[in-house]
C-alpha atoms as a PDB file:
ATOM      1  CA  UNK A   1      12.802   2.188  -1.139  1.00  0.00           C
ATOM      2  CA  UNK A   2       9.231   2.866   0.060  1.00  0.00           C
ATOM      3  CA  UNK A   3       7.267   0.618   2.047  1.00  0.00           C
ATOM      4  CA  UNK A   4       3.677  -0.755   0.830  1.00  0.00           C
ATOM      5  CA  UNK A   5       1.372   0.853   3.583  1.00  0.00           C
ATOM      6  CA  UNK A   6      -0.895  -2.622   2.894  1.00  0.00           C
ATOM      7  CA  UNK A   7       1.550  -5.497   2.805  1.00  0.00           C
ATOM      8  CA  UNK A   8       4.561  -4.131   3.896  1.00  0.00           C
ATOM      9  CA  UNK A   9       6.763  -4.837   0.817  1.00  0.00           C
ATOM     10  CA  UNK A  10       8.931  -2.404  -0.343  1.00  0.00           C
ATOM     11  CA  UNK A  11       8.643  -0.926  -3.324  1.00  0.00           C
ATOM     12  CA  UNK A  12      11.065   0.958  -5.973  1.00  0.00           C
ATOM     13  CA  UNK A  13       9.491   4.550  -5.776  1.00  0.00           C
ATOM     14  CA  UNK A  14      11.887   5.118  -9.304  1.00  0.00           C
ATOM     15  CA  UNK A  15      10.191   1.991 -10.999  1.00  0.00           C
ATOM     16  CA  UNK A  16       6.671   1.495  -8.945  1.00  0.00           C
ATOM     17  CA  UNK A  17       3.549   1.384 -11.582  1.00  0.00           C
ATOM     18  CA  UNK A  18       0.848   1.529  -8.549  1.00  0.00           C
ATOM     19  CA  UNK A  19       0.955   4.894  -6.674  1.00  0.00           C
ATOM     20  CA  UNK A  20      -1.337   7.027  -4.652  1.00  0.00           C
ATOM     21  CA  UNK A  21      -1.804  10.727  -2.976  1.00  0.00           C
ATOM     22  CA  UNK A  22      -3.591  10.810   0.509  1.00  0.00           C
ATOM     23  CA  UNK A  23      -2.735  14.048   2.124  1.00  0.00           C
ATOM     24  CA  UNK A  24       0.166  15.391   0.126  1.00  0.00           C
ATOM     25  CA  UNK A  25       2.118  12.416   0.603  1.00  0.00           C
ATOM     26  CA  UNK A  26       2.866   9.817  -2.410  1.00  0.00           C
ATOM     27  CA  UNK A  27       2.183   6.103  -1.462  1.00  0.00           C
ATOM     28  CA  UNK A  28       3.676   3.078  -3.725  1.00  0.00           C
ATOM     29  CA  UNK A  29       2.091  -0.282  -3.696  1.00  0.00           C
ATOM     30  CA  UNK A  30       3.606  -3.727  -4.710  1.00  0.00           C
ATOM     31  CA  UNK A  31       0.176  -4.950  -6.685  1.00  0.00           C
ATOM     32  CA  UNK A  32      -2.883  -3.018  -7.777  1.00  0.00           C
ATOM     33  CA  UNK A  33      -4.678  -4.894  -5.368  1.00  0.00           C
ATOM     34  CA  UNK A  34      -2.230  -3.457  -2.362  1.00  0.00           C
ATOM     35  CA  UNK A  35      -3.448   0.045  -3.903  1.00  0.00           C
ATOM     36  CA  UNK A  36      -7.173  -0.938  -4.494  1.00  0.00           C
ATOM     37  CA  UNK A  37      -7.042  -1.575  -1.001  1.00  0.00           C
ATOM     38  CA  UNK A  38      -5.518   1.612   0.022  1.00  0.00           C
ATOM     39  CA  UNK A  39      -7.769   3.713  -2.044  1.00  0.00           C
ATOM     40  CA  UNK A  40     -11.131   2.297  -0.575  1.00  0.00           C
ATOM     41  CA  UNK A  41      -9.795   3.715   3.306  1.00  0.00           C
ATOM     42  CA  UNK A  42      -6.592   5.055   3.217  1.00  0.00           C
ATOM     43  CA  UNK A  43      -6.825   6.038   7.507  1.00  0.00           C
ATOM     44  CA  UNK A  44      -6.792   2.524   8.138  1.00  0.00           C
ATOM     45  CA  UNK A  45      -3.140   2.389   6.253  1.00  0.00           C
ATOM     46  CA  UNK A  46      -1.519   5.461   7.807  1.00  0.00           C
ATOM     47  CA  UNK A  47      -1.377   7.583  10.798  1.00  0.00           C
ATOM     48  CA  UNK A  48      -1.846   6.272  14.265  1.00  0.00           C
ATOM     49  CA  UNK A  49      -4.633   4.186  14.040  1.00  0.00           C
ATOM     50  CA  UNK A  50      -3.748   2.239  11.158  1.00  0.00           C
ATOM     51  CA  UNK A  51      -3.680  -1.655  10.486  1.00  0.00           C
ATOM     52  CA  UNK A  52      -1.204  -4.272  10.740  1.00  0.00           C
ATOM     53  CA  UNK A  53       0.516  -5.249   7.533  1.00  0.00           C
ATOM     54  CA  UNK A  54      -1.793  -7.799   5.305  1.00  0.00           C
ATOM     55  CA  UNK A  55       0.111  -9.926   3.504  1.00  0.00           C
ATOM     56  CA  UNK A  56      -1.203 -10.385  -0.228  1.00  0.00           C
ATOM     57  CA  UNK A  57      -2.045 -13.930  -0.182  1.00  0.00           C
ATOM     58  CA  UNK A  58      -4.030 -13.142   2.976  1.00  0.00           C
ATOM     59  CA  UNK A  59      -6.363 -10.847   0.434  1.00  0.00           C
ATOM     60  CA  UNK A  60      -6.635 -13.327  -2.369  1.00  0.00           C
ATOM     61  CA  UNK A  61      -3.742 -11.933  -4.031  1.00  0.00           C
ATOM     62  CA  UNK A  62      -0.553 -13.357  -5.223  1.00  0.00           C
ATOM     63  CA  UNK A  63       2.787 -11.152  -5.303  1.00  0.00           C
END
């Protein structure tokens, strides 16, 4: 299982519909909004500067 670099969920690499590449590495999201997210600033999601987890209902989402 993979970990949602946005909400923390994780996520069924085998099965997982939202997906991205940031620097050779494959990143699986929960939502499209988890990966909308990602996409606009991926640094603040990975590495060691990135965010705290976000829950999706803090976004206006709903899991």
């Amino acid at each position: 299982m993979a970990i949602d670099p946005v909400c923390g969920m994780q996520v069924n690499e085998k099965t997982a519909k939202h997906k991205s590449e940031y620097k050779g590495e494959t990143y699986y999201f929960c939502a499209p909004g988890c990966k909308f997210t990602f996409d606009e600033k991926p640094e603040d999601y990975v590495g060691p500067n990135k965010k705290p987890f976000v829950p999706m209902e803090g976004r206006g989402g709903k899991m």
